[in-house]
PDB file of N, CA and C in Angstrom:
ATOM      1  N   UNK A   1    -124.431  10.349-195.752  1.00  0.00           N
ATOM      2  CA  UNK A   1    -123.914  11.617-196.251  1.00  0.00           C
ATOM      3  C   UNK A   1    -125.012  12.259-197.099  1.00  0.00           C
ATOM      4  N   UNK A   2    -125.135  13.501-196.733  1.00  0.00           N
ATOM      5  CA  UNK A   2    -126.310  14.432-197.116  1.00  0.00           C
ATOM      6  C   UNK A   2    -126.281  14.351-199.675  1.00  0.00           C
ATOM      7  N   UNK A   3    -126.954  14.606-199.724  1.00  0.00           N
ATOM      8  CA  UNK A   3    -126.319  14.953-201.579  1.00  0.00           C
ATOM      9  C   UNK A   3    -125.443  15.794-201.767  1.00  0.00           C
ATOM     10  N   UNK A   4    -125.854  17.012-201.311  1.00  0.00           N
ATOM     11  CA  UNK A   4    -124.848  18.254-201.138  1.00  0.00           C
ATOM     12  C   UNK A   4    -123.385  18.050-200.822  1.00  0.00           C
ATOM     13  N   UNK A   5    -123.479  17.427-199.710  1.00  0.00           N
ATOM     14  CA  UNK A   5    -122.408  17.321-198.873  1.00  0.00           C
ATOM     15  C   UNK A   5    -121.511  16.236-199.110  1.00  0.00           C
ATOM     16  N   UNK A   6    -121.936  15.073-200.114  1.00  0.00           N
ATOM     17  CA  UNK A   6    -121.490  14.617-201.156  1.00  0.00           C
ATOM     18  C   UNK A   6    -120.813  14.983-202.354  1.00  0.00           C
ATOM     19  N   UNK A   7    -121.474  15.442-202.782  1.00  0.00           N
ATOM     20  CA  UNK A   7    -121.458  16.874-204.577  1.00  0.00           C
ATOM     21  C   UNK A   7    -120.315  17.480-203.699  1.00  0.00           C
ATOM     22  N   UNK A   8    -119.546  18.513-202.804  1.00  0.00           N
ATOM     23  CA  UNK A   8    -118.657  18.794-202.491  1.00  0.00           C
ATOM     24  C   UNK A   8    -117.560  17.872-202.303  1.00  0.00           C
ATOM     25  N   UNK A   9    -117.570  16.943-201.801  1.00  0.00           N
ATOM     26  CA  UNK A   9    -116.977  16.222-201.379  1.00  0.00           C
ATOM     27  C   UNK A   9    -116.221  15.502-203.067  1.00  0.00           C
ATOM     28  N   UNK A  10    -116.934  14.872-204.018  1.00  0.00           N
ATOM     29  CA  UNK A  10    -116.365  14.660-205.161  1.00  0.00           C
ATOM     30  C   UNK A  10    -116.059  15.939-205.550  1.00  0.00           C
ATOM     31  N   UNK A  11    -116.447  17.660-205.715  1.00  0.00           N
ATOM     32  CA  UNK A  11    -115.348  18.335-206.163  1.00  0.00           C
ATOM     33  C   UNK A  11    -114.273  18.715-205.630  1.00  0.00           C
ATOM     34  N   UNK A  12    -114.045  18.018-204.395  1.00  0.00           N
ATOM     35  CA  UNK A  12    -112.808  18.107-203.647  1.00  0.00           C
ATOM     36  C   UNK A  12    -111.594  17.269-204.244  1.00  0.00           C
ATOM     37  N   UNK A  13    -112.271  16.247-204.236  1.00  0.00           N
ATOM     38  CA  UNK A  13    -111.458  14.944-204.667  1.00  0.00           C
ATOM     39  C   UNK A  13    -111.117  15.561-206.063  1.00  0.00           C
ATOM     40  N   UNK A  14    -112.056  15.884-207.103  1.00  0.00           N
ATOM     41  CA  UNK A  14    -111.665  15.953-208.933  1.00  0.00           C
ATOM     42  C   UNK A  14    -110.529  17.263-208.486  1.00  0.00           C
ATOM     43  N   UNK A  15    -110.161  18.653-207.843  1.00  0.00           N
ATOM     44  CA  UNK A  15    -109.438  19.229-207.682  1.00  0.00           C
ATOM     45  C   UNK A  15    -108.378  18.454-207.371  1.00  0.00           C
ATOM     46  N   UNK A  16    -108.348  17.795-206.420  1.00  0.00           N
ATOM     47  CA  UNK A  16    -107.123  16.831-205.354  1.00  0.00           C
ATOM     48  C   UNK A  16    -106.514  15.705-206.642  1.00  0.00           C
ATOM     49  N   UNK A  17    -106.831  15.343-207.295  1.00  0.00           N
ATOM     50  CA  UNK A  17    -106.916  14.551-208.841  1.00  0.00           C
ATOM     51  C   UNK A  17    -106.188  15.102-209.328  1.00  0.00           C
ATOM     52  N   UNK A  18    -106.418  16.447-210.481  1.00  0.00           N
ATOM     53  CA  UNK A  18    -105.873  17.915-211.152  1.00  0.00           C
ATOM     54  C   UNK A  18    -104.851  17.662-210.331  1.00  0.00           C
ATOM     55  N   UNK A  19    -104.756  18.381-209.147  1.00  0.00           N
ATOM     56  CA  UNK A  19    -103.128  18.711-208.064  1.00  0.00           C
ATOM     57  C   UNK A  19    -101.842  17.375-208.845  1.00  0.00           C
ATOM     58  N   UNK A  20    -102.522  16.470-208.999  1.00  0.00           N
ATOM     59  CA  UNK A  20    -101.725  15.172-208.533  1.00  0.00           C
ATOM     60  C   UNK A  20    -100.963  14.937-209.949  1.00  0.00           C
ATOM     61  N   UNK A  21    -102.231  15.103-210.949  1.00  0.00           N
ATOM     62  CA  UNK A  21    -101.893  14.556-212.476  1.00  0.00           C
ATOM     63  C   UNK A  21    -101.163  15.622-213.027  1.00  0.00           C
ATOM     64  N   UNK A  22    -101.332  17.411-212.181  1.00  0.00           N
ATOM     65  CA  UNK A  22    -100.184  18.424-212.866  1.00  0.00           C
ATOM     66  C   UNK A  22     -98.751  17.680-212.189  1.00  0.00           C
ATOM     67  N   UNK A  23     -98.555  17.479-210.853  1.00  0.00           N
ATOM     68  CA  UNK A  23     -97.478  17.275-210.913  1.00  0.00           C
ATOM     69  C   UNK A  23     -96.881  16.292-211.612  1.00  0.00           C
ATOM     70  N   UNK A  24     -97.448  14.637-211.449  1.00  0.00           N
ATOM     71  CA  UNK A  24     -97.056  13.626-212.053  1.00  0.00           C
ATOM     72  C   UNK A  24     -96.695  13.678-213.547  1.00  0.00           C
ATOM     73  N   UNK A  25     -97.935  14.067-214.331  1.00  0.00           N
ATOM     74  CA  UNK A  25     -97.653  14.089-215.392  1.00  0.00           C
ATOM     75  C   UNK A  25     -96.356  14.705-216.328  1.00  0.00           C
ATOM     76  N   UNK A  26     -95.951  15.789-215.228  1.00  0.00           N
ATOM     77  CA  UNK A  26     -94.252  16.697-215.631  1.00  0.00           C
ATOM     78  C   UNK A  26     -93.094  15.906-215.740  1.00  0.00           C
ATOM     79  N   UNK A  27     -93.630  14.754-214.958  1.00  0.00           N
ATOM     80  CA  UNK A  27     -92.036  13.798-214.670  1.00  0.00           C
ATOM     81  C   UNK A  27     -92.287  12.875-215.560  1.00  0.00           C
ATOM     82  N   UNK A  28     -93.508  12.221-216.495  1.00  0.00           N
ATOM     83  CA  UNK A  28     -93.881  11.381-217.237  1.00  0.00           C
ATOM     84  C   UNK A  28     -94.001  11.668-218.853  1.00  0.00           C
ATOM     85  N   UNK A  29     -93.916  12.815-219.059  1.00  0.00           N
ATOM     86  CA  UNK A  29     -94.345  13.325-220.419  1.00  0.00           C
ATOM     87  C   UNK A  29     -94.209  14.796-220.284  1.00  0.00           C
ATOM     88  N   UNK A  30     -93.729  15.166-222.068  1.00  0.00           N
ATOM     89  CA  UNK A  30     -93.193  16.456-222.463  1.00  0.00           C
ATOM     90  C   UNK A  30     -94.623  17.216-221.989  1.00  0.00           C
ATOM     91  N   UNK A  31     -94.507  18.583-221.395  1.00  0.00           N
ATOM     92  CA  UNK A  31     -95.847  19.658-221.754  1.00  0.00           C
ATOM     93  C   UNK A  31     -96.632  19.183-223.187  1.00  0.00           C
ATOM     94  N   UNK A  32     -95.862  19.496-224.006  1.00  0.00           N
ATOM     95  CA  UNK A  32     -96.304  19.179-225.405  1.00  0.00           C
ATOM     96  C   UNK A  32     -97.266  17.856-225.846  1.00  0.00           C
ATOM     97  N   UNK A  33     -97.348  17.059-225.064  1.00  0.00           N
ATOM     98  CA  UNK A  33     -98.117  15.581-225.068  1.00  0.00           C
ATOM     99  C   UNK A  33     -97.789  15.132-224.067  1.00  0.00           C
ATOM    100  N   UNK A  34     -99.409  15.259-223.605  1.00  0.00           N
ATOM    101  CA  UNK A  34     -99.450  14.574-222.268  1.00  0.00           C
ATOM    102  C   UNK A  34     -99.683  13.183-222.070  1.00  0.00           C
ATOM    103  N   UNK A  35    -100.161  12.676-222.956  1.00  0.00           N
ATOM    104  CA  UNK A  35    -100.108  11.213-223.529  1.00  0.00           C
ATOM    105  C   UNK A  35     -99.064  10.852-224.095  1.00  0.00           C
ATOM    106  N   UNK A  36     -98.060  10.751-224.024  1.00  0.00           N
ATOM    107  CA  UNK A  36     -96.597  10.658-224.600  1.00  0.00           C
ATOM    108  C   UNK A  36     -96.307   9.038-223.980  1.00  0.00           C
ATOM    109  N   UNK A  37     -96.933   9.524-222.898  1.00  0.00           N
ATOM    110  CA  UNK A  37     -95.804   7.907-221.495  1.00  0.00           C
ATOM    111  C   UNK A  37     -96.740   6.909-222.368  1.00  0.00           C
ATOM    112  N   UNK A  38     -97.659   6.884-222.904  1.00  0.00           N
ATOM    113  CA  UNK A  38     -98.583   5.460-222.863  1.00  0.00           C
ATOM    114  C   UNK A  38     -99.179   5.519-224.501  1.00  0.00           C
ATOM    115  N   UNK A  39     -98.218   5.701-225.785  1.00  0.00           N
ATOM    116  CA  UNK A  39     -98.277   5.551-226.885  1.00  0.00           C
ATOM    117  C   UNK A  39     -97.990   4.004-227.108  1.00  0.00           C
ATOM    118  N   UNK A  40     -96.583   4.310-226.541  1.00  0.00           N
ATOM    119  CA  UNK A  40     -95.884   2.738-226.936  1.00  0.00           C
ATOM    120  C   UNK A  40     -96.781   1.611-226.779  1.00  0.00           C
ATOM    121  N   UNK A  41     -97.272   1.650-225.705  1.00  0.00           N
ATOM    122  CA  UNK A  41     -98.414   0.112-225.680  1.00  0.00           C
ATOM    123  C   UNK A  41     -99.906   0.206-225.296  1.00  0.00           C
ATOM    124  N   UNK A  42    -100.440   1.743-225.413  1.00  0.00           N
ATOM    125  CA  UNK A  42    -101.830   1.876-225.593  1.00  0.00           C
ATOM    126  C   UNK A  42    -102.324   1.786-224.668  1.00  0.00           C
ATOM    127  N   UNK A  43    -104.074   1.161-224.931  1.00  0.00           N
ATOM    128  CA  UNK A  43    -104.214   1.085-223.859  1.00  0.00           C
ATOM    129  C   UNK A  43    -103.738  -0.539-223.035  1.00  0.00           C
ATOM    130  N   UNK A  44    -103.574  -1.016-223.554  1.00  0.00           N
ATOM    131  CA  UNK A  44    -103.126  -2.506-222.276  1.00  0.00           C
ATOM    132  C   UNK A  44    -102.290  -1.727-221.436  1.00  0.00           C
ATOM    133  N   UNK A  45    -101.593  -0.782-221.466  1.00  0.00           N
ATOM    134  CA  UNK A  45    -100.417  -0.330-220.681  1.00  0.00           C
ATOM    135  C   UNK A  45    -101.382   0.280-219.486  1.00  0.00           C
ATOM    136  N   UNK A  46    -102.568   1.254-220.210  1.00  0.00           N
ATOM    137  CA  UNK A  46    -103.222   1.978-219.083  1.00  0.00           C
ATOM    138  C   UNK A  46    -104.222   0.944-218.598  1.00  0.00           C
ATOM    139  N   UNK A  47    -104.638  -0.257-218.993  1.00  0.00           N
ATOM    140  CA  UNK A  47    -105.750  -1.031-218.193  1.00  0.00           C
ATOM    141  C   UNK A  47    -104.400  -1.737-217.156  1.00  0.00           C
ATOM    142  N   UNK A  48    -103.246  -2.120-217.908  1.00  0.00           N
ATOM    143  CA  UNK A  48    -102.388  -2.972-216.765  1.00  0.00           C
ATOM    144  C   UNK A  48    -102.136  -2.043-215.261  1.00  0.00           C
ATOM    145  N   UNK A  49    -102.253  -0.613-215.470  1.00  0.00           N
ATOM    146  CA  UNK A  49    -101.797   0.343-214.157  1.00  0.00           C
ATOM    147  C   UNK A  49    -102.979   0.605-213.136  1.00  0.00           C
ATOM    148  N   UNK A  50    -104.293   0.300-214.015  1.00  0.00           N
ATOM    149  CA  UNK A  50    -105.772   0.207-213.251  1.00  0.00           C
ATOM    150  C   UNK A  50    -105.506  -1.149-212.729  1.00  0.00           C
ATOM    151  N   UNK A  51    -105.346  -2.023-212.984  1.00  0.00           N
ATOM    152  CA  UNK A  51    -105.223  -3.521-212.463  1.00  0.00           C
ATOM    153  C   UNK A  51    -104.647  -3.372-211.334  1.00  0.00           C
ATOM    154  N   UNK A  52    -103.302  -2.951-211.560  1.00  0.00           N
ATOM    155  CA  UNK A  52    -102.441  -3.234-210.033  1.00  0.00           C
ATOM    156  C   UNK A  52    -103.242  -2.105-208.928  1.00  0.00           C
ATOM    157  N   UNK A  53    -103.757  -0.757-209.637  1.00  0.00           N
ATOM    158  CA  UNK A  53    -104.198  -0.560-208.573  1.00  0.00           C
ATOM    159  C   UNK A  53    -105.939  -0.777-207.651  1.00  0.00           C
ATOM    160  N   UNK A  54    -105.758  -1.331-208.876  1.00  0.00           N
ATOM    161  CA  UNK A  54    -107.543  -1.668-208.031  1.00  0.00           C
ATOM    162  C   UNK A  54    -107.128  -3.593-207.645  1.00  0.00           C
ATOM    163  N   UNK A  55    -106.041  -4.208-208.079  1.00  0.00           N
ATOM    164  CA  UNK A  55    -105.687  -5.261-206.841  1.00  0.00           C
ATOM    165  C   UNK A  55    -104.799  -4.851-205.510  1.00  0.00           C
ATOM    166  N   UNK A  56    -104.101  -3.677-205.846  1.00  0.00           N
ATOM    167  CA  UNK A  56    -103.577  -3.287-203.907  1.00  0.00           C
ATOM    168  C   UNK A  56    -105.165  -2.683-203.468  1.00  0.00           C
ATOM    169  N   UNK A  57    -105.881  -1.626-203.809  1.00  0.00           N
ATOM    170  CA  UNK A  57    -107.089  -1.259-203.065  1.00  0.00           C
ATOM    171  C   UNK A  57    -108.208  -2.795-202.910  1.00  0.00           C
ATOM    172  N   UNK A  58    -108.226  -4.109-203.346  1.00  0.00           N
ATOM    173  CA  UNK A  58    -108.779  -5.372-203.026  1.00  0.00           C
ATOM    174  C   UNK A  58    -108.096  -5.522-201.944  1.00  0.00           C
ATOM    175  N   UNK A  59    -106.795  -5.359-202.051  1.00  0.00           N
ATOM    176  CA  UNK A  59    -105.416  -6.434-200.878  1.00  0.00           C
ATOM    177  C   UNK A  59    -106.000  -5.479-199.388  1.00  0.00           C
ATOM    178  N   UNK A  60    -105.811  -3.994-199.887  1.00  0.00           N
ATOM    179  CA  UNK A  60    -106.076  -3.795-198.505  1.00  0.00           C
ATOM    180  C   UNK A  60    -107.155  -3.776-197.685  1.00  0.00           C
ATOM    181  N   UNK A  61    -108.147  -3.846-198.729  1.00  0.00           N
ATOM    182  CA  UNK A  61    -109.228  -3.694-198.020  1.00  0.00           C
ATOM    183  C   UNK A  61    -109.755  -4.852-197.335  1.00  0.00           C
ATOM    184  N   UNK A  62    -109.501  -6.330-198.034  1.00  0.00           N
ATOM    185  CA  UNK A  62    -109.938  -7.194-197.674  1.00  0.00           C
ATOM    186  C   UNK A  62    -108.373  -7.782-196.703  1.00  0.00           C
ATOM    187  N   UNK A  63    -107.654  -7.227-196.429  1.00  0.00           N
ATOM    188  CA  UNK A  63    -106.860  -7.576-195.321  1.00  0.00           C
ATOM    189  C   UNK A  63    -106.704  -6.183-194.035  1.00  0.00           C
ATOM    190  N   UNK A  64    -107.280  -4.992-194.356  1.00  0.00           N
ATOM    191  CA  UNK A  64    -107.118  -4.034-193.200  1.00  0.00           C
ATOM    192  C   UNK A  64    -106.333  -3.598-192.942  1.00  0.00           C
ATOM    193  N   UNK A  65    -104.489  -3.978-193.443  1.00  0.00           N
ATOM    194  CA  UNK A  65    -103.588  -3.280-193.279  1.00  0.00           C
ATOM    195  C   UNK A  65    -102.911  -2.833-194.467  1.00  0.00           C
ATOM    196  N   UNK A  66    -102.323  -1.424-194.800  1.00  0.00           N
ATOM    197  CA  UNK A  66    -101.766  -0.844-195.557  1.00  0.00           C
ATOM    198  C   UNK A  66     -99.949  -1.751-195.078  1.00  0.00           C
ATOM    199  N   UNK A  67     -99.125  -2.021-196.056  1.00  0.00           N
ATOM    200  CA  UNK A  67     -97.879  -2.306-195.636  1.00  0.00           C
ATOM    201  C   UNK A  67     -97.291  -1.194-196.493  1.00  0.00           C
ATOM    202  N   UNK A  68     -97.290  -0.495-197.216  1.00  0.00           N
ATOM    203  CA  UNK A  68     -96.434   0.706-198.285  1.00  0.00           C
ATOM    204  C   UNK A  68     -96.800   2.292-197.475  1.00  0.00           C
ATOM    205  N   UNK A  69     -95.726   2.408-196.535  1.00  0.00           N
ATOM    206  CA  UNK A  69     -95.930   3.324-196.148  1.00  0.00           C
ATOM    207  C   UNK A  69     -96.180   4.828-196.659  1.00  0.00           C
ATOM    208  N   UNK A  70     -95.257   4.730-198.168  1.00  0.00           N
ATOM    209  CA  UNK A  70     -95.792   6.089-198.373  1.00  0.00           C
ATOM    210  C   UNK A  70     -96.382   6.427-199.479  1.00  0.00           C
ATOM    211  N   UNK A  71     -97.521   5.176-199.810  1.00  0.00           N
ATOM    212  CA  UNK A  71     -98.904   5.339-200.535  1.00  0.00           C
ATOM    213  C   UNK A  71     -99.927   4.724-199.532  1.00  0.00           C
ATOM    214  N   UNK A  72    -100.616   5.918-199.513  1.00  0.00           N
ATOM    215  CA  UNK A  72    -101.702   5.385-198.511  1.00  0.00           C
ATOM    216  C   UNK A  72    -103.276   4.863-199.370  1.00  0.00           C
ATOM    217  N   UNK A  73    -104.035   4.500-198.580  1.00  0.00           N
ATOM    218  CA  UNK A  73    -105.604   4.172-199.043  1.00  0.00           C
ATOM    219  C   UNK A  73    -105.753   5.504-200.309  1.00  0.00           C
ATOM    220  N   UNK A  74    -106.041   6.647-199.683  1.00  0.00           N
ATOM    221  CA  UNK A  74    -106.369   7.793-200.484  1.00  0.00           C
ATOM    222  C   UNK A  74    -105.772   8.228-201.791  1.00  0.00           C
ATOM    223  N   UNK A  75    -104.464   7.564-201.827  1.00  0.00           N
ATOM    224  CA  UNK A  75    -103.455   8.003-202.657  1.00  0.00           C
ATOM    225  C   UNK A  75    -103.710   7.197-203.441  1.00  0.00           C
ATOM    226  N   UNK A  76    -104.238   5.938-203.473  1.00  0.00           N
ATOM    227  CA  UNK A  76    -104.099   4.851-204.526  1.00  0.00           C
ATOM    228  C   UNK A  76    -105.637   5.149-205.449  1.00  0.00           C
ATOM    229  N   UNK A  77    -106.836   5.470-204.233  1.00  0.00           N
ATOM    230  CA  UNK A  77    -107.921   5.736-205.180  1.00  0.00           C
ATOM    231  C   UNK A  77    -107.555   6.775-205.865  1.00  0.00           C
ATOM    232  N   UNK A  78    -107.103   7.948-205.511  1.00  0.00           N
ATOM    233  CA  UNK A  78    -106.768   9.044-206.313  1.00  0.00           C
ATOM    234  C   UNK A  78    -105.866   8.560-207.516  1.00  0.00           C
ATOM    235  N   UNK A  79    -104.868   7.634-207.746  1.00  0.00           N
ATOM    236  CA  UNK A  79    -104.134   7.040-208.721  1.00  0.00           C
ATOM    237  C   UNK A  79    -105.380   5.932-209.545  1.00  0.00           C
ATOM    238  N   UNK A  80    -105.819   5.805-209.226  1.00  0.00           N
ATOM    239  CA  UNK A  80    -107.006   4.809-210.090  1.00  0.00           C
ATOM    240  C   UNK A  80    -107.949   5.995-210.662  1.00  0.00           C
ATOM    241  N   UNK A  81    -107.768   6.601-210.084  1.00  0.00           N
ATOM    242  CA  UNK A  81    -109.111   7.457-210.699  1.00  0.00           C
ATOM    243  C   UNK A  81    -108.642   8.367-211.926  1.00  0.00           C
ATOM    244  N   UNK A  82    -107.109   8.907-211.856  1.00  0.00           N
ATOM    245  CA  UNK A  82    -106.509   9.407-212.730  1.00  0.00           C
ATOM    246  C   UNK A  82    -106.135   8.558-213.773  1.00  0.00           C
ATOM    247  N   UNK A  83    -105.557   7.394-213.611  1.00  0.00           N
ATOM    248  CA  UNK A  83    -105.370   5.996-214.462  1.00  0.00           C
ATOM    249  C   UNK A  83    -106.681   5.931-215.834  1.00  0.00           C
ATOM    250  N   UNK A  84    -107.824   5.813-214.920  1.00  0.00           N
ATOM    251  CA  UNK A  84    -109.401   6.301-215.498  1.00  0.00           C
ATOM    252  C   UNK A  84    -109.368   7.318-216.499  1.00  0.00           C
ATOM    253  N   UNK A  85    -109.432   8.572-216.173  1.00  0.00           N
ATOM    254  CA  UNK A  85    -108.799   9.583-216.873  1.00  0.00           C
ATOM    255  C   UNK A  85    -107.912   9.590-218.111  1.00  0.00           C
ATOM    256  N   UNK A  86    -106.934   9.308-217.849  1.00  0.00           N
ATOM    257  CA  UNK A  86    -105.769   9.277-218.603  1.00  0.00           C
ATOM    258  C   UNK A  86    -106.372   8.002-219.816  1.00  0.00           C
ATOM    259  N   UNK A  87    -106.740   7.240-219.346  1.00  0.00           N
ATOM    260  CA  UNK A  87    -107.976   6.021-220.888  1.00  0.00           C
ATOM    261  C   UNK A  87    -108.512   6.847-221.254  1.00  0.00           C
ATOM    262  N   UNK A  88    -109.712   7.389-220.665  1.00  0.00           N
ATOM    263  CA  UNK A  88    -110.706   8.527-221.321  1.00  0.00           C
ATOM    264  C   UNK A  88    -109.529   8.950-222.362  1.00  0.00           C
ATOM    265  N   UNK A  89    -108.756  10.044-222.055  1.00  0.00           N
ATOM    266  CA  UNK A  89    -108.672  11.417-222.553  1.00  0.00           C
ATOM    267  C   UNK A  89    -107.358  10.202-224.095  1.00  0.00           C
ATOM    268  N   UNK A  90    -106.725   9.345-223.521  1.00  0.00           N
ATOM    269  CA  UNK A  90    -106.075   8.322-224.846  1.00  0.00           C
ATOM    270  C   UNK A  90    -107.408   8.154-225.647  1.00  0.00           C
ATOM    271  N   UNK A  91    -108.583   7.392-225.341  1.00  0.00           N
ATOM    272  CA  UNK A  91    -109.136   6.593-226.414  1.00  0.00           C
ATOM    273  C   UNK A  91    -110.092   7.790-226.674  1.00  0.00           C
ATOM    274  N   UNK A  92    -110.212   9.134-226.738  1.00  0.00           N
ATOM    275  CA  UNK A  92    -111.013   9.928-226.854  1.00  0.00           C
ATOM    276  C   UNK A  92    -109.579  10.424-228.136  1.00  0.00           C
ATOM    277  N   UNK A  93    -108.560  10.822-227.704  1.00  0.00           N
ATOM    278  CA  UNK A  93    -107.660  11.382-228.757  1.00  0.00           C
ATOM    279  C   UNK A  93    -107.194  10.214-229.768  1.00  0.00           C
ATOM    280  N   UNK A  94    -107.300   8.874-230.096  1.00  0.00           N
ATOM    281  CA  UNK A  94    -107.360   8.018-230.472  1.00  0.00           C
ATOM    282  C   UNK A  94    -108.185   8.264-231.946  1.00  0.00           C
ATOM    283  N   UNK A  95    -109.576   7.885-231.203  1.00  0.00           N
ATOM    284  CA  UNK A  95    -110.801   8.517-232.082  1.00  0.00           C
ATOM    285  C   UNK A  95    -110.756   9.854-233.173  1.00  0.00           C
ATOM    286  N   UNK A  96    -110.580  11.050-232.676  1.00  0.00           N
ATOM    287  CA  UNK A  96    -110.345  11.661-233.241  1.00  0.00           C
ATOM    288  C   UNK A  96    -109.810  12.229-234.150  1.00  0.00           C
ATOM    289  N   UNK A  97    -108.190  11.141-233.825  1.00  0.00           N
ATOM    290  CA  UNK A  97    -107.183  11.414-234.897  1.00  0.00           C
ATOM    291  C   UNK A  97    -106.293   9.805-234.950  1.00  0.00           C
ATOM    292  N   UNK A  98    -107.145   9.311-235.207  1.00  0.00           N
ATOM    293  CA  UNK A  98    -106.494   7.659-236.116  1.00  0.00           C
ATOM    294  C   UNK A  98    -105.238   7.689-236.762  1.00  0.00           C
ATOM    295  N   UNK A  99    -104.542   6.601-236.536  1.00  0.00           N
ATOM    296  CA  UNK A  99    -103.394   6.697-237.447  1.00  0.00           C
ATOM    297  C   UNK A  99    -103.294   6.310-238.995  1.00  0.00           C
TER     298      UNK A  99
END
């Protein structure tokens, strides 16, 4: 894959990301704090949701078949990558404003 044609390709995905975390995040937490779902247990809560999904993206990859029909390959990196995110933007607001 060319650089360019790469470099598009991740701002496809960081848009496709955005799409996913506006909707999700509505059903998980007030507008008002978007970090709301993952106070109670910090970050272990957000490294435990990277875990499971970077052990189903191990399971499938090193077995070749998806069995959860309606999360696919794409859907799960896109959920890991937001998981990612969502640490950042906790231990960044963390920092800033300590309890």
């Amino acid at each position: 894959m060319e650089q360019e044609v790469f470099f598009e390709f991740i701002k496809q995905c960081h848009l496709k990301e955005e799409e996913i975390t506006r909707k999700k995040n509505g059903d998980y937490s007030p507008k008002s704090d978007a970090l709301s779902n993952f106070r109670r247990y910090g970050e272990n809560q957000l490294l435990s949701r990277i875990w499971e999904k970077f052990q189903r993206l191990e399971n499938i990859i090193s077995s070749g078949k998806i069995n959860c029909d309606d999360e696919q390959f794409e859907d799960t990196v896109f959920d890991l990558s937001n998981y990612c995110h969502l640490l950042l933007a906790y231990v960044k607001e963390k920092k800033e404003h300590p309890v």
